[in-house]
PDB file of N, CA and C in Angstrom:
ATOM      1  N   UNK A   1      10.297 -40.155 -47.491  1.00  0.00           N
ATOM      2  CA  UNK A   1      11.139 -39.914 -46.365  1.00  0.00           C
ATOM      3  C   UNK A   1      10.476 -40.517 -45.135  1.00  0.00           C
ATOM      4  N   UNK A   2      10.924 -41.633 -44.377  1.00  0.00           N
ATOM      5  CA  UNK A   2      10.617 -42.036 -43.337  1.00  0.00           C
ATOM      6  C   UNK A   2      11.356 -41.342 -41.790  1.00  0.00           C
ATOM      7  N   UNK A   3      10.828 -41.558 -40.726  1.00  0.00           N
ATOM      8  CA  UNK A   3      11.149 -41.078 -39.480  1.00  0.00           C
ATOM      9  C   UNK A   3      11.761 -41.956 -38.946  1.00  0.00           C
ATOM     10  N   UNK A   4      13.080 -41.353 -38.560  1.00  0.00           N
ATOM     11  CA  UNK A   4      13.670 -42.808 -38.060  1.00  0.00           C
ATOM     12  C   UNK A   4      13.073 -43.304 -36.494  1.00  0.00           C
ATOM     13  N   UNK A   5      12.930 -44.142 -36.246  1.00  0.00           N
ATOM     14  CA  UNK A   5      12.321 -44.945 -34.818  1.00  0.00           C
ATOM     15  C   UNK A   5      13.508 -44.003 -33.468  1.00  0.00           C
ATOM     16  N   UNK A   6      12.753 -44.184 -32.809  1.00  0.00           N
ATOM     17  CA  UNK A   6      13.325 -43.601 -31.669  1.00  0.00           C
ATOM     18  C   UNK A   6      14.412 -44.592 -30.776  1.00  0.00           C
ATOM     19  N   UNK A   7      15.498 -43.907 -30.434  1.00  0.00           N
ATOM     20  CA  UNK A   7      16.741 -44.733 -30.375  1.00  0.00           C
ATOM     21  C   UNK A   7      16.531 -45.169 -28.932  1.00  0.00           C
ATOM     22  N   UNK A   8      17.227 -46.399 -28.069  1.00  0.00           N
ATOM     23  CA  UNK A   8      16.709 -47.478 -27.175  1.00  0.00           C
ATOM     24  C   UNK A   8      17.800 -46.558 -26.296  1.00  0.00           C
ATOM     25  N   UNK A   9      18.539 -45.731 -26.421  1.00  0.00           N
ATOM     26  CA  UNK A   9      19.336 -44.964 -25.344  1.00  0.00           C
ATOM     27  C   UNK A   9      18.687 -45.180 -24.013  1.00  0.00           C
ATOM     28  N   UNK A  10      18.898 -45.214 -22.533  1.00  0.00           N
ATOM     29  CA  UNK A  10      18.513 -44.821 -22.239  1.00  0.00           C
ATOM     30  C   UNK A  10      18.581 -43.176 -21.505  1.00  0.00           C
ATOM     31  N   UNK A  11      17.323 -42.810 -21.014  1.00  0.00           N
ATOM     32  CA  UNK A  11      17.617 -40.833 -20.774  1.00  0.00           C
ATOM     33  C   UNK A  11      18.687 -40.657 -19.869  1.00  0.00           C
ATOM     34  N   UNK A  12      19.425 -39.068 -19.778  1.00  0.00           N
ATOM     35  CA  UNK A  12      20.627 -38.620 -19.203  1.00  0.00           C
ATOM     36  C   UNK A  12      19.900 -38.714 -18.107  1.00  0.00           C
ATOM     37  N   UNK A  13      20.914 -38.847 -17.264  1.00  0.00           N
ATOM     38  CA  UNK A  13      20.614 -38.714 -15.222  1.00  0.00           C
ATOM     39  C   UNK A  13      20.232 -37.188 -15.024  1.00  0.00           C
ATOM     40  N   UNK A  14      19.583 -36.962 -14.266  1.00  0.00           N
ATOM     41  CA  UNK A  14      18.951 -36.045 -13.595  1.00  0.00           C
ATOM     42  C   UNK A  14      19.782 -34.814 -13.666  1.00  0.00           C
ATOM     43  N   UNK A  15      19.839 -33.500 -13.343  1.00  0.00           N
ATOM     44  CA  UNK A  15      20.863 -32.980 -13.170  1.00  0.00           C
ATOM     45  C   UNK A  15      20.716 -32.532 -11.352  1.00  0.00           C
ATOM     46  N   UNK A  16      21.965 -32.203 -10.753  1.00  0.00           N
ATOM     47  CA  UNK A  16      22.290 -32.574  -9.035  1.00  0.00           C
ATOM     48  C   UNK A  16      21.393 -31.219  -9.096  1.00  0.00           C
ATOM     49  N   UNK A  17      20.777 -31.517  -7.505  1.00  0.00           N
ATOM     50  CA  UNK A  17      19.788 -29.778  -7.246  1.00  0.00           C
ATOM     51  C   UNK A  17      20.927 -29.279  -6.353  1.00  0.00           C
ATOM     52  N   UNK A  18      19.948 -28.166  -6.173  1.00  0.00           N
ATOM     53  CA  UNK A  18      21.050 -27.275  -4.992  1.00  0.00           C
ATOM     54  C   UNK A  18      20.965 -27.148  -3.978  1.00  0.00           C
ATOM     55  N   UNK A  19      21.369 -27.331  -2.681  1.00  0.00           N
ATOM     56  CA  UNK A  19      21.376 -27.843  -1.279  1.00  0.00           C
ATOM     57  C   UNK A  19      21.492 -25.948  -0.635  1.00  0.00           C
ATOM     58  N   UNK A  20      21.495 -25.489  -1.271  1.00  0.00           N
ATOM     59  CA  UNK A  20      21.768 -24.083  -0.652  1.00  0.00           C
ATOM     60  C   UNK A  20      20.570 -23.346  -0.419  1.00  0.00           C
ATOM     61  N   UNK A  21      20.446 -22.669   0.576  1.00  0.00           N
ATOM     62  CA  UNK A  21      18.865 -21.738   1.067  1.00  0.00           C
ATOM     63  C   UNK A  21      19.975 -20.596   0.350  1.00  0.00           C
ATOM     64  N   UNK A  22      18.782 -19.489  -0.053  1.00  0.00           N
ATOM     65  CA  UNK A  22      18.965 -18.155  -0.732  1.00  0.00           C
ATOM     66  C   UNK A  22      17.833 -17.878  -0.244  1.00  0.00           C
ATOM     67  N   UNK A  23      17.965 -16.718   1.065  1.00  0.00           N
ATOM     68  CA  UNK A  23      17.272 -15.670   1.497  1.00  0.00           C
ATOM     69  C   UNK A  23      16.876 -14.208   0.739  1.00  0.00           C
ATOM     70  N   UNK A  24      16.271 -13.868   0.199  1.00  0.00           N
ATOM     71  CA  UNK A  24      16.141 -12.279  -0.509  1.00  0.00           C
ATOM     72  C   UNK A  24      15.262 -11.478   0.280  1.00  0.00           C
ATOM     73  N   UNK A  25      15.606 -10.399   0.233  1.00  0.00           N
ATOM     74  CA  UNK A  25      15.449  -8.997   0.966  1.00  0.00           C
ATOM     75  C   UNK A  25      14.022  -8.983   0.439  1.00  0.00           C
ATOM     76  N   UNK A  26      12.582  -8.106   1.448  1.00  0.00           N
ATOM     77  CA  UNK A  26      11.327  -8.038   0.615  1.00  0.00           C
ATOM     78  C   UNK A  26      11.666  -7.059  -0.225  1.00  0.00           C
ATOM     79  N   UNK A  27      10.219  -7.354  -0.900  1.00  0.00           N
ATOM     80  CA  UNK A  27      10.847  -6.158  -2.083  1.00  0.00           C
ATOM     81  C   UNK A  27      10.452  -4.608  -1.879  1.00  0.00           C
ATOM     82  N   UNK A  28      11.005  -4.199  -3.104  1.00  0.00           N
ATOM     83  CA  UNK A  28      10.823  -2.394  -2.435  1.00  0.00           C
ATOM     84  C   UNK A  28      12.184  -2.105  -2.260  1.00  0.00           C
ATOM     85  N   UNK A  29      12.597  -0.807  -2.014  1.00  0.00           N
ATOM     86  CA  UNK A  29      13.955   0.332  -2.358  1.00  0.00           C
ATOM     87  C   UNK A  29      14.620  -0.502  -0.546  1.00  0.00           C
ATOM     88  N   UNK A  30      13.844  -1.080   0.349  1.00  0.00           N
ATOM     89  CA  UNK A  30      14.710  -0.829   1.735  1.00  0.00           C
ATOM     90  C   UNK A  30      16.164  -2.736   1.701  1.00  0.00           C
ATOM     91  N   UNK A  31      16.607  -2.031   0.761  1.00  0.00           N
ATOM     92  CA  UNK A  31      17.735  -2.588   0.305  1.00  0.00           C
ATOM     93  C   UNK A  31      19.336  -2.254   0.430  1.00  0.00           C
ATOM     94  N   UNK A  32      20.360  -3.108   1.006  1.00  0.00           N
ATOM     95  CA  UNK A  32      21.709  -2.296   1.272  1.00  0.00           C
ATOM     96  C   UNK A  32      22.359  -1.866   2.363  1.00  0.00           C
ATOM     97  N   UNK A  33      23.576  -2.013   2.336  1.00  0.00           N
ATOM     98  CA  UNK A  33      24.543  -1.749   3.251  1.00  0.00           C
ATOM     99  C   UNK A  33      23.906  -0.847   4.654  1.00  0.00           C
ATOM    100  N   UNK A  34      23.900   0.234   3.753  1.00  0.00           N
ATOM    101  CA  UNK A  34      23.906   1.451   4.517  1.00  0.00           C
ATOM    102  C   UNK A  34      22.439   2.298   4.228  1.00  0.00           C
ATOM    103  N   UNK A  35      21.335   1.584   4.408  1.00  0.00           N
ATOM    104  CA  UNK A  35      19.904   1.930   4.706  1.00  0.00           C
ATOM    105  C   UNK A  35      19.844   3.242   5.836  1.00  0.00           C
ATOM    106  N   UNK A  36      19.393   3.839   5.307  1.00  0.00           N
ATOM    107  CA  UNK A  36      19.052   5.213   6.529  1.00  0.00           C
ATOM    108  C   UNK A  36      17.463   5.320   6.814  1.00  0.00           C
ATOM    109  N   UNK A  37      16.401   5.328   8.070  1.00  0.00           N
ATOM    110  CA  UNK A  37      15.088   5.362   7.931  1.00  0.00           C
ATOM    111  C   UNK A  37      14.801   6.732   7.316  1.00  0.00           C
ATOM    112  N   UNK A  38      13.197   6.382   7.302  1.00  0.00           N
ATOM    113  CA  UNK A  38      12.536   7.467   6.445  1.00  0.00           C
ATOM    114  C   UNK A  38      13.005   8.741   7.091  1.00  0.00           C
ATOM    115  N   UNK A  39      13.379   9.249   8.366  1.00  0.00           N
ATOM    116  CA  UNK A  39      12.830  10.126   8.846  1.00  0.00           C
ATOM    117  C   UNK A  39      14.241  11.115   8.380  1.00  0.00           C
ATOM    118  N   UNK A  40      15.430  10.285   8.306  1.00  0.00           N
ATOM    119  CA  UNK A  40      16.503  10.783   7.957  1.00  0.00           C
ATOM    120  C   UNK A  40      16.413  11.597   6.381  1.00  0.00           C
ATOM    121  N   UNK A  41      15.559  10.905   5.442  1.00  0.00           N
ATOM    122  CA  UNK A  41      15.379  11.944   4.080  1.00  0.00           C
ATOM    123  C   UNK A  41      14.328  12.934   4.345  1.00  0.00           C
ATOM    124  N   UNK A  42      13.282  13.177   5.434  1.00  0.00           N
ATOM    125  CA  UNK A  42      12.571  14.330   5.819  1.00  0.00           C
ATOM    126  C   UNK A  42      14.027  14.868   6.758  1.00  0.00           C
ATOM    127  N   UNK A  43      14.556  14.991   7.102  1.00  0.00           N
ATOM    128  CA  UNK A  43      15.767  15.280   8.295  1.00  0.00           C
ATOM    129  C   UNK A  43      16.163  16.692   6.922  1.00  0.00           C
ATOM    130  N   UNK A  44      16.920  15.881   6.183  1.00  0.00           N
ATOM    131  CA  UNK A  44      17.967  16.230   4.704  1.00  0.00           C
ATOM    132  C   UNK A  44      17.300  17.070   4.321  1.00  0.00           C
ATOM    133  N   UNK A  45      16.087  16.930   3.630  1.00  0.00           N
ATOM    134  CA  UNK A  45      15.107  17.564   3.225  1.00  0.00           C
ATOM    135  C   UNK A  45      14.716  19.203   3.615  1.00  0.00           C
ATOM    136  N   UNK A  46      14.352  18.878   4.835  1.00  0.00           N
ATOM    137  CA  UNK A  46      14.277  20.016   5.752  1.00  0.00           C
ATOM    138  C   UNK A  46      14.952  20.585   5.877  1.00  0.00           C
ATOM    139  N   UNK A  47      16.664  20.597   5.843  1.00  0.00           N
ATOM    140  CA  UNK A  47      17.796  21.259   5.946  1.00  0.00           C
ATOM    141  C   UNK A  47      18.490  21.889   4.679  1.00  0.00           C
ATOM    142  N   UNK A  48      17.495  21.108   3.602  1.00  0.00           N
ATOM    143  CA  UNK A  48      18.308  22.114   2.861  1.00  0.00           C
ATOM    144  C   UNK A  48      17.137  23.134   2.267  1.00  0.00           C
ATOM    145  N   UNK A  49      16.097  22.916   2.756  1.00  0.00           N
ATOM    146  CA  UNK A  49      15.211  23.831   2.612  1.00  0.00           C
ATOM    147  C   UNK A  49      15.233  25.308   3.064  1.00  0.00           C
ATOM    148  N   UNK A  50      15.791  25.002   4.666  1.00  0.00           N
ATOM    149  CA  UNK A  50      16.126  25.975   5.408  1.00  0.00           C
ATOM    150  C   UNK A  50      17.217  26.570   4.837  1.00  0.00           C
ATOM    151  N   UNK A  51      18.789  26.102   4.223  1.00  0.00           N
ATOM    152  CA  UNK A  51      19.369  26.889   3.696  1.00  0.00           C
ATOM    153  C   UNK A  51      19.467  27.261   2.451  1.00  0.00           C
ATOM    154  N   UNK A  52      18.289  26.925   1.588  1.00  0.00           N
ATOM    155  CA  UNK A  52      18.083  27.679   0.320  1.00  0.00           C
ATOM    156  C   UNK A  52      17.441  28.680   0.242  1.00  0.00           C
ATOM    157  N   UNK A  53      16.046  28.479   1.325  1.00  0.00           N
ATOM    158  CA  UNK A  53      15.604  29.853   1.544  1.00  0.00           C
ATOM    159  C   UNK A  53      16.241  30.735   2.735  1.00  0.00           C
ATOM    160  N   UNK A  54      17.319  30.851   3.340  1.00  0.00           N
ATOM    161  CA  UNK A  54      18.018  31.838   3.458  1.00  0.00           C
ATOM    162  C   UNK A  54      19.151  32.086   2.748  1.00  0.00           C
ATOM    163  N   UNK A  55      19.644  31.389   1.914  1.00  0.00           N
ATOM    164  CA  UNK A  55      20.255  32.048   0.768  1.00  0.00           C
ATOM    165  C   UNK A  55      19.226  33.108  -0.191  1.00  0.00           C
ATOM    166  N   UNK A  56      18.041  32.629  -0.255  1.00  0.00           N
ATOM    167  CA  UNK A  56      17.329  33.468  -1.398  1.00  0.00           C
ATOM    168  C   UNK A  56      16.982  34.595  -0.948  1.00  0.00           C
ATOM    169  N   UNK A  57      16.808  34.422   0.656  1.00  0.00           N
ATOM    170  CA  UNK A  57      16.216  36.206   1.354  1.00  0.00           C
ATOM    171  C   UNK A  57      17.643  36.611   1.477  1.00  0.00           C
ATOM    172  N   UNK A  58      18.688  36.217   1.629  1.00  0.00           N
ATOM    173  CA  UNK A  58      20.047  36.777   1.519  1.00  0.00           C
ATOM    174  C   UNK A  58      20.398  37.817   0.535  1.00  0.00           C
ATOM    175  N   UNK A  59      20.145  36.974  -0.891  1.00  0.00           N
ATOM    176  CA  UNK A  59      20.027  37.235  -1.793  1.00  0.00           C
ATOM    177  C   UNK A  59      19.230  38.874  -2.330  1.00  0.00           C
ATOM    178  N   UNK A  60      18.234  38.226  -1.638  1.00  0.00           N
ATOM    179  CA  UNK A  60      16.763  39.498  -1.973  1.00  0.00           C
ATOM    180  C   UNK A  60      17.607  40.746  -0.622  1.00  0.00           C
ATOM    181  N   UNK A  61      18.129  40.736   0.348  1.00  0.00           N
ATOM    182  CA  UNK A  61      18.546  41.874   1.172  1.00  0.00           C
ATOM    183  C   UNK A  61      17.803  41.553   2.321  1.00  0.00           C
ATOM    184  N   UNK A  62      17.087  40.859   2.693  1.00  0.00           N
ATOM    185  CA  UNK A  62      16.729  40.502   3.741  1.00  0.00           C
ATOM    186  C   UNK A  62      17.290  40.412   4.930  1.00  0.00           C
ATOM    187  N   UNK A  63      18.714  40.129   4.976  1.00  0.00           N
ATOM    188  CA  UNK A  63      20.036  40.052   5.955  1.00  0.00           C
ATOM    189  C   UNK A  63      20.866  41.431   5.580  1.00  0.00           C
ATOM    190  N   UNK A  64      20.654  41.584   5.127  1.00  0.00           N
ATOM    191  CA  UNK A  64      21.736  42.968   4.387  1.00  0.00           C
ATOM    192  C   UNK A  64      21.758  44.039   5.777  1.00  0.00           C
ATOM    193  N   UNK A  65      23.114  43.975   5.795  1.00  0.00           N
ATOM    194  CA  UNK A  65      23.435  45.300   7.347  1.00  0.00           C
ATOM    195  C   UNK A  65      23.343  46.466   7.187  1.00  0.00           C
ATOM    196  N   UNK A  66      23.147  47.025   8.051  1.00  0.00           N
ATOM    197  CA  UNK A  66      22.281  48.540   8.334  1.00  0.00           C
ATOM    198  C   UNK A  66      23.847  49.044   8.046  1.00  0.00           C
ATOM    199  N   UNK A  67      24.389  49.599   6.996  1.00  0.00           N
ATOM    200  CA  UNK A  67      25.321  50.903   7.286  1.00  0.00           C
ATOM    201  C   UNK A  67      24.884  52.016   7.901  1.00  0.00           C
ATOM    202  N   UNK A  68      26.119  52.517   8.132  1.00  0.00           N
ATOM    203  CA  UNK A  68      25.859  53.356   9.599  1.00  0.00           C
ATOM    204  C   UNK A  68      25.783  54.881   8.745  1.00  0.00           C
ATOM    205  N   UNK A  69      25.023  55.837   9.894  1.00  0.00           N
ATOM    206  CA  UNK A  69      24.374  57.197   9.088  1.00  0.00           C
ATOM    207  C   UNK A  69      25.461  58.233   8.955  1.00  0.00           C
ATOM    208  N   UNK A  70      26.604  57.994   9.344  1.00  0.00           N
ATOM    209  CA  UNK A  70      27.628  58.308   9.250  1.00  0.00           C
ATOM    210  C   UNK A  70      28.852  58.559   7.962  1.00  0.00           C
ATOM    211  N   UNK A  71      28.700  57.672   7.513  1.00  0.00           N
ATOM    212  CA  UNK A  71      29.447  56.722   6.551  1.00  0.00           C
ATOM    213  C   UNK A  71      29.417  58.160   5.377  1.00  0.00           C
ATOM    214  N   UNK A  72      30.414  58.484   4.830  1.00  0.00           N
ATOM    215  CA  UNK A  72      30.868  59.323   4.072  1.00  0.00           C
ATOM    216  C   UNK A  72      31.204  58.613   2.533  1.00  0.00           C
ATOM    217  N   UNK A  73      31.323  57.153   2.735  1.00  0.00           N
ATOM    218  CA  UNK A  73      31.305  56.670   1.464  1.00  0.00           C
ATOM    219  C   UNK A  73      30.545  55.772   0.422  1.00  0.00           C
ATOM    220  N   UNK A  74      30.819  56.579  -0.701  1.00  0.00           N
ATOM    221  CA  UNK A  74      29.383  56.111  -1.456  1.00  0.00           C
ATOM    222  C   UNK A  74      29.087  54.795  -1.999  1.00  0.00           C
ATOM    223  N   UNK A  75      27.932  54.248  -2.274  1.00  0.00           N
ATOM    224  CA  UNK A  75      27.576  52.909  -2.164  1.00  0.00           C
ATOM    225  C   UNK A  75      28.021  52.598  -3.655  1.00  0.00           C
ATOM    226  N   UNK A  76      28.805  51.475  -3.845  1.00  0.00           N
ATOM    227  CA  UNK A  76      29.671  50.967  -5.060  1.00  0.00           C
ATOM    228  C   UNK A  76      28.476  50.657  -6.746  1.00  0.00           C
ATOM    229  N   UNK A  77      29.334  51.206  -7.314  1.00  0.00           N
ATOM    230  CA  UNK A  77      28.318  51.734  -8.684  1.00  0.00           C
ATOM    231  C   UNK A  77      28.790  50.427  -8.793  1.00  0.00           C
ATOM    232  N   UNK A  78      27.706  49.664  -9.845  1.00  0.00           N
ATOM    233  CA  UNK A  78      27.288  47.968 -10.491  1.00  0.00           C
ATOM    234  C   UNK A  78      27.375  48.883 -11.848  1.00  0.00           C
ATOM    235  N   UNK A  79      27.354  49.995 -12.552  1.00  0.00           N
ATOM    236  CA  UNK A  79      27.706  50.439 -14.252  1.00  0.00           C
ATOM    237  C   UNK A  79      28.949  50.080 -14.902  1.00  0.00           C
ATOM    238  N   UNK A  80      29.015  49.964 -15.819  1.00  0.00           N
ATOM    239  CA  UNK A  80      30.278  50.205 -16.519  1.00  0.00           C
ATOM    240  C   UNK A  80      31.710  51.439 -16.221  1.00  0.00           C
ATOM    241  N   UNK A  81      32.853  51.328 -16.026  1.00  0.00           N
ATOM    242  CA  UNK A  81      33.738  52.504 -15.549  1.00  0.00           C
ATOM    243  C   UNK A  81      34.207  52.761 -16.931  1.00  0.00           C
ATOM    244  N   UNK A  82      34.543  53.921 -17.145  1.00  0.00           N
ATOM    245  CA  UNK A  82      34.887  54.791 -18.205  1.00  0.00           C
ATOM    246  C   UNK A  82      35.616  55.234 -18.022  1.00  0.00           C
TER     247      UNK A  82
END
């Protein structure tokens, strides 16, 4: 089996480059429309901190109102009714 000789073609033309600049963003997350600075996710952060822990002392009775010494009616049974 011989190799055939290499054919007298000559090579395809170049292919055209691209005349266009493409700028990209540095890298890292500060990417997008609608970028908010850092201080805005400590902002968020902080706010819902504040209303989880007053939901949880809510929760625990911490806010819970003073009924009055008066009050003739009795505080609602959480048991089963029969």
């Amino acid at each position: 089996m011989q190799v055939a000789a290499a054919s007298s073609a000559p090579p395809p033309p170049a292919a055209p480059t691209a005349t266009e600049l493409v700028t990209r963003p540095e890298a890292g997350i500060a990417r997008g429309k609608w970028e908010a600075p850092a201080w805005a996710f400590w902002a968020m952060l902080g706010v819902i901190l504040v209303f989880s822990g007053g939901y949880v002392l809510r929760r625990m009775g911490f806010f819970a109102r003073a009924k009055p010494k008066d009050s003739n009616v009795p505080p609602p049974s959480r048991g089963s009714r029969r």
